[in-house]
Protein backbone atom coordinates (compact mmCIF):
# COMPACT_ATOMS: atom_id res chain seq x y z
CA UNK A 1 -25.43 -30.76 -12.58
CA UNK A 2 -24.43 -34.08 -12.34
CA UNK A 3 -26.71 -37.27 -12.53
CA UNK A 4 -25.64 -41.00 -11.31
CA UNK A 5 -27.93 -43.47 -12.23
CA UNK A 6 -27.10 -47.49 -11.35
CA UNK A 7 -23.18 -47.09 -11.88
CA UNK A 8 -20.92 -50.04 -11.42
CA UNK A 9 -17.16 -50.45 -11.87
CA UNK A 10 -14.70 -53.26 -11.99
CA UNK A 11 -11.29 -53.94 -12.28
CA UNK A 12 -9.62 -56.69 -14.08
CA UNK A 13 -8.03 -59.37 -11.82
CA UNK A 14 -4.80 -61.47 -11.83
CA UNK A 15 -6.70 -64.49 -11.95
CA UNK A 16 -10.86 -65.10 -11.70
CA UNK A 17 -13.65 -63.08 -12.72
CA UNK A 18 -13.61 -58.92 -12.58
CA UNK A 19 -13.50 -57.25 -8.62
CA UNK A 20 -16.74 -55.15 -7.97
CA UNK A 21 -15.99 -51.81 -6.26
CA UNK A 22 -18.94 -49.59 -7.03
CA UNK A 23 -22.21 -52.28 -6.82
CA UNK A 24 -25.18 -50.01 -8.53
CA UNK A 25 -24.77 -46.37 -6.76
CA UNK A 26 -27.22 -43.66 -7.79
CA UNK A 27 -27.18 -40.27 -6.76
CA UNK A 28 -28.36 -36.22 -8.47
CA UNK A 29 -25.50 -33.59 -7.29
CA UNK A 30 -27.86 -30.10 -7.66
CA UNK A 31 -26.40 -26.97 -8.81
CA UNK A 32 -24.91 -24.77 -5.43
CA UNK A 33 -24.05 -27.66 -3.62
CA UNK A 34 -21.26 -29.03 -1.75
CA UNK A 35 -21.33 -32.34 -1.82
CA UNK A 36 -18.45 -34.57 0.32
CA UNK A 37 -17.90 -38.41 -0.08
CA UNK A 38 -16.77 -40.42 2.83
CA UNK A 39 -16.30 -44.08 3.60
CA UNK A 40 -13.60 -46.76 4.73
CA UNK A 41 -10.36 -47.70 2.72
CA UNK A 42 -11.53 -49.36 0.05
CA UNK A 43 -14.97 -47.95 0.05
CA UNK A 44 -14.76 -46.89 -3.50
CA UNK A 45 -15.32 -43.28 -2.81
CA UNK A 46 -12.17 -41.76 -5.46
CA UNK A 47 -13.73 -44.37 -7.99
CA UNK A 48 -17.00 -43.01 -7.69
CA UNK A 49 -15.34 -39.17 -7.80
CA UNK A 50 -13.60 -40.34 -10.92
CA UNK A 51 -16.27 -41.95 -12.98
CA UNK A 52 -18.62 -39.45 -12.18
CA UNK A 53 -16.26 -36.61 -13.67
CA UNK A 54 -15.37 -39.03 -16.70
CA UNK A 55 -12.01 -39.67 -15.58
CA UNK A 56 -12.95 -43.39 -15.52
CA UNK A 57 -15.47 -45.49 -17.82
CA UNK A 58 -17.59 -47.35 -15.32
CA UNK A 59 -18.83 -50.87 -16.22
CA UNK A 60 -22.74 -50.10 -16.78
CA UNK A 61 -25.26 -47.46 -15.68
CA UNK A 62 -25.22 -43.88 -16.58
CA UNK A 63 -23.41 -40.50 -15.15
CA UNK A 64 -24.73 -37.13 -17.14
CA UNK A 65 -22.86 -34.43 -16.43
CA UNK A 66 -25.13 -30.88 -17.17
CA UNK A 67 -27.59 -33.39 -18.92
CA UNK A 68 -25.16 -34.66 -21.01
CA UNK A 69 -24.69 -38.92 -20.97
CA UNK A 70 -20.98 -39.07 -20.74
CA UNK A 71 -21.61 -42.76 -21.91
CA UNK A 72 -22.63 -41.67 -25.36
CA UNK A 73 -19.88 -39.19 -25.87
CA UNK A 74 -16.66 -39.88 -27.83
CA UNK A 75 -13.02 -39.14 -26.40
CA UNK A 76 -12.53 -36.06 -27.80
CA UNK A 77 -15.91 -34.83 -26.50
CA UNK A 78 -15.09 -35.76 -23.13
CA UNK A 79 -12.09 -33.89 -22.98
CA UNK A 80 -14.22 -30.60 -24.15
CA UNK A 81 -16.49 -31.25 -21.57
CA UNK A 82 -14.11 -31.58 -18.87
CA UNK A 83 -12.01 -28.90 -20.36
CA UNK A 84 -14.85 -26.24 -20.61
CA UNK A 85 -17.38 -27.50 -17.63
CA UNK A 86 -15.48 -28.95 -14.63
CA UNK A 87 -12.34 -28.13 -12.88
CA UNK A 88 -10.39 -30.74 -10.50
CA UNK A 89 -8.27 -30.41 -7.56
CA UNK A 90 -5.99 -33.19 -6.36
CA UNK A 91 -3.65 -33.88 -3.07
CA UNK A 92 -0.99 -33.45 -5.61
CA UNK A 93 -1.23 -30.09 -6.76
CA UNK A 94 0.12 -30.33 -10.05
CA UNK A 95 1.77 -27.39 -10.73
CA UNK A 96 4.34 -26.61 -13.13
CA UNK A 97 7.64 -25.68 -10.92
CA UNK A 98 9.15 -23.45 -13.43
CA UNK A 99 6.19 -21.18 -13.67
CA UNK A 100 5.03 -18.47 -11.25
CA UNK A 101 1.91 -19.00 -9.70
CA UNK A 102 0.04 -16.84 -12.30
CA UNK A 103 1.59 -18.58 -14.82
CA UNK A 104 -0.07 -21.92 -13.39
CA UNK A 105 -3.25 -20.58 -12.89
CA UNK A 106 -3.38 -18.77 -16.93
CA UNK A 107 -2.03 -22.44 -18.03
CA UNK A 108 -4.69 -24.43 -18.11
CA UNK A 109 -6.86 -22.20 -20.67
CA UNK A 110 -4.06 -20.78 -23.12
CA UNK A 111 -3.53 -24.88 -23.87
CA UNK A 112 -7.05 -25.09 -24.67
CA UNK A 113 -6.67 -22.29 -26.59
CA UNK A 114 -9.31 -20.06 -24.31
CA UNK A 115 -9.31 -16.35 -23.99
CA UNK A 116 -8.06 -15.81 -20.42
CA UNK A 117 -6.73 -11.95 -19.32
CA UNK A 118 -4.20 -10.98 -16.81
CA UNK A 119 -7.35 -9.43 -14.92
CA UNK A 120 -9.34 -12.63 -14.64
CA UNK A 121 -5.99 -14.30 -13.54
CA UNK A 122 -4.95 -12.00 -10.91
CA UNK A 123 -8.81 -12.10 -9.62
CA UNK A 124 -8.36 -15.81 -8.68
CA UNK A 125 -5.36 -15.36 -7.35
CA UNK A 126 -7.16 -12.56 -4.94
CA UNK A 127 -9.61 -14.75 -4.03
CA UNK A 128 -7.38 -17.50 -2.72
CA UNK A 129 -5.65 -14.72 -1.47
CA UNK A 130 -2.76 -15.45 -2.91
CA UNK A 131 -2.34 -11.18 -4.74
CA UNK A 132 0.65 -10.80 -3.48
CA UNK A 133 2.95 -14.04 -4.45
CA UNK A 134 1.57 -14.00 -8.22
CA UNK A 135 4.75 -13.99 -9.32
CA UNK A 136 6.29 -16.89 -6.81
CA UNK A 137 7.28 -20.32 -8.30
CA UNK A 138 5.99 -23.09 -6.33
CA UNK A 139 9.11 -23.87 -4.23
CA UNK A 140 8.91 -20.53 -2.56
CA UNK A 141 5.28 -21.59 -1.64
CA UNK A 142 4.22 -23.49 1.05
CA UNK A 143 1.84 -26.49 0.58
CA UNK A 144 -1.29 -24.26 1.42
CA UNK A 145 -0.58 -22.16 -0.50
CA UNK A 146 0.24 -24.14 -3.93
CA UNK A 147 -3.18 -25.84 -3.26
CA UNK A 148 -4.70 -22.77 -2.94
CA UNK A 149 -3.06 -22.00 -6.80
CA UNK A 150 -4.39 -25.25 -7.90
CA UNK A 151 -7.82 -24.18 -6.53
CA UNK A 152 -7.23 -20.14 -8.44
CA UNK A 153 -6.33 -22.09 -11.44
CA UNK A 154 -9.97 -23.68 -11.26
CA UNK A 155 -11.53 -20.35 -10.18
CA UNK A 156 -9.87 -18.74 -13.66
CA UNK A 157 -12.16 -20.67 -15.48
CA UNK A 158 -15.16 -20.85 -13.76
CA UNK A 159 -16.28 -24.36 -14.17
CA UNK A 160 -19.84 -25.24 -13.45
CA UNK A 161 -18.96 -28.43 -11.51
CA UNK A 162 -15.27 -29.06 -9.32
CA UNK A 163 -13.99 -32.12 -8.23
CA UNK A 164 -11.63 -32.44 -5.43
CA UNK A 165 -10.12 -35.82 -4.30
CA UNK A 166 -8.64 -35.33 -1.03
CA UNK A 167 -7.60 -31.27 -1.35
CA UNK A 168 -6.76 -31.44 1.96
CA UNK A 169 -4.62 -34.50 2.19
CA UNK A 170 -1.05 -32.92 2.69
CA UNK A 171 -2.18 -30.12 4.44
CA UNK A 172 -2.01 -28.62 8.28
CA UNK A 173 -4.94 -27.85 9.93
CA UNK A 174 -5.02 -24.28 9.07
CA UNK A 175 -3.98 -24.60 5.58
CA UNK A 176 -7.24 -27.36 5.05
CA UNK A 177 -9.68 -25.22 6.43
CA UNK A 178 -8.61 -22.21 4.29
CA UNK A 179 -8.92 -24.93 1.16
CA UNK A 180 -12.36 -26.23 2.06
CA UNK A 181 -13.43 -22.53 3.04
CA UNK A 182 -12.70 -21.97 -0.68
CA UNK A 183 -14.45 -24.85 -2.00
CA UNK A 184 -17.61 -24.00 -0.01
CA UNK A 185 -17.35 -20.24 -1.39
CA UNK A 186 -17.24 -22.22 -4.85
CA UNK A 187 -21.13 -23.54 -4.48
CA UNK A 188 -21.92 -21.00 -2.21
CA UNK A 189 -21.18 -18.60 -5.15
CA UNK A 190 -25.17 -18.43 -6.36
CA UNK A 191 -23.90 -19.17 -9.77
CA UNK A 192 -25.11 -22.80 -9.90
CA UNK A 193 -21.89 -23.97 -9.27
CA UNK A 194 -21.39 -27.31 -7.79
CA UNK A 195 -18.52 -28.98 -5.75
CA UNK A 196 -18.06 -32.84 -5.04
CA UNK A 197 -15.28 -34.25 -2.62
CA UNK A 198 -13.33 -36.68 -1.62
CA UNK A 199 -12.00 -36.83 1.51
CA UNK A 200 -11.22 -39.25 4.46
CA UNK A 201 -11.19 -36.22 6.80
CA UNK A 202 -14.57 -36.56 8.38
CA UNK A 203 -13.90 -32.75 10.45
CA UNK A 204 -13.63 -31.66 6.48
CA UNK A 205 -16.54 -33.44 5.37
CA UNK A 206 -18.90 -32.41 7.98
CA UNK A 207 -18.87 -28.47 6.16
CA UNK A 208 -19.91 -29.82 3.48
CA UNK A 209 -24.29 -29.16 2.99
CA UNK A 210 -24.23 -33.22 1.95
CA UNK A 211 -22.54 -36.07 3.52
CA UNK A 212 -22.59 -39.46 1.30
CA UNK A 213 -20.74 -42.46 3.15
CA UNK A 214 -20.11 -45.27 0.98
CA UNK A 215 -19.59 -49.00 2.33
CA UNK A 216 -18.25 -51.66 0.34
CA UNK A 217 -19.22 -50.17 -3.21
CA UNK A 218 -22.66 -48.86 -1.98
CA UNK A 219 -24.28 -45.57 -0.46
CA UNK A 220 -24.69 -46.58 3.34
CA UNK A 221 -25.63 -43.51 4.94
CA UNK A 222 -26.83 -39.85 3.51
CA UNK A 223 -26.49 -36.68 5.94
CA UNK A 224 -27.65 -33.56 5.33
CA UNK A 225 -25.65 -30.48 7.50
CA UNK A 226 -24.14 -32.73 9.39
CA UNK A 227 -22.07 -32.35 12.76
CA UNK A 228 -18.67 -34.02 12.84
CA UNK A 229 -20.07 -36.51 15.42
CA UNK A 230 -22.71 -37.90 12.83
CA UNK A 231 -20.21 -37.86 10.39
CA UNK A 232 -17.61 -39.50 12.64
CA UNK A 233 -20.94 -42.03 14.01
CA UNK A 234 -22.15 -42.71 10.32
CA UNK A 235 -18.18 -44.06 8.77
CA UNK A 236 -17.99 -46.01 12.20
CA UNK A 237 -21.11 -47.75 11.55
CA UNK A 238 -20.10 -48.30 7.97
CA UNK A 239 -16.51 -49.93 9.08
């Protein structure tokens, strides 16, 4: 689903040469997984989440996304790739506050001009469990349950690859685990659907099937089903 192969990035500086924050990662994200990216402040880990969805032009190497070299695309083949393969979910849930929550969730596709029925909205809604406030504007909703909106308005669409940078961020305890319980149903879906995140919640990370830890622009660790504790083991070693 999505390929990383040698990718750097850095930023311009006030004064001096460029600052390095991702120093030659590779990495293959396979369709039906859920794959969660940890690491110190600093780490790189949203620069990594954002170059690899071609939110960001890295510096050199390559990311293809569904085979695809997103270096070799122009901008306004980017945007139909992100608009018709991937879906994103931020701490900020970006929703529109003077639409209801089905009108968030159908937003998204009518401005891309994609067929999207009231049945296919009111479906994601269901499966965020979310039926019954369809037609709630996002002040009478409570954090969990916007981000579980932001997440329907992904589902609507069915991307083949999500990316979620911190979905959990502003969230209770009970509120996250409903969100990352919906983000695992996402690759768990057997429709070759793939999920990367985010986080710096290592309880969050650890139900994830994949566990990368980045340390100063590099992969430092790899887990595979992890527990919490070799999470929790693997970001201490990598501080």
């Amino acid at each position: 689903m999505v390929e990383v192969e040698n990718l750097t990035k850095s930023f311009p500086a006030a004064r001096g040469r460029p600052v390095p924050v991702l120093r030659g990662i590779s990495l293959q994200v396979p369709p039906g997984q859920f794959l969660a990216v940890v690491g110190p402040s600093g780490s790189g880990k949203s620069t990594l989440l954002y170059c690899m969805s071609a939110l960001e032009v890295a510096t050199s190497g390559r990311v293809r996304i569904l085979g695809r070299d997103t270096g070799g695309l122009g901008r306004g083949a980017i945007a139909k790739l992100r608009r018709d393969h991937l879906g994103f979910v931020f701490q900020s849930y970006n929703l529109i506050p003077s639409l209801t929550a089905r009108e968030n969730v159908a937003l998204p596709a009518r401005l891309a001009r994609r067929r999207i029925s009231g049945a296919d909205v009111d479906r994601a809604l269901a499966e965020v469990g979310l039926a019954e406030r369809a037609s709630y504007r996002p002040s009478a909703l409570s954090g969990g349950q916007q981000q579980r909106v932001a997440i329907a308005r992904v589902l609507a669409v069915r991307p083949d690859v999500v990316f979620a940078d911190e979905p959990t961020g502003a969230l209770d305890t009970e509120s996250g685990a409903q969100v990352l319980d919906l983000l695992a149903g996402v690759a768990r879906s057997g429709q070759d659907r793939s999920v990367v995140m985010v986080t710096h919640d290592l309880e969050a990370a650890a139900r994830a099937d994949r566990v990368l830890v980045l340390r100063d622009g590099v992969i430092h660790r790899e887990l595979i089903s992890p527990r919490a504790d070799d999470v929790f083991a693997a970001v201490a070693g990598a501080s």
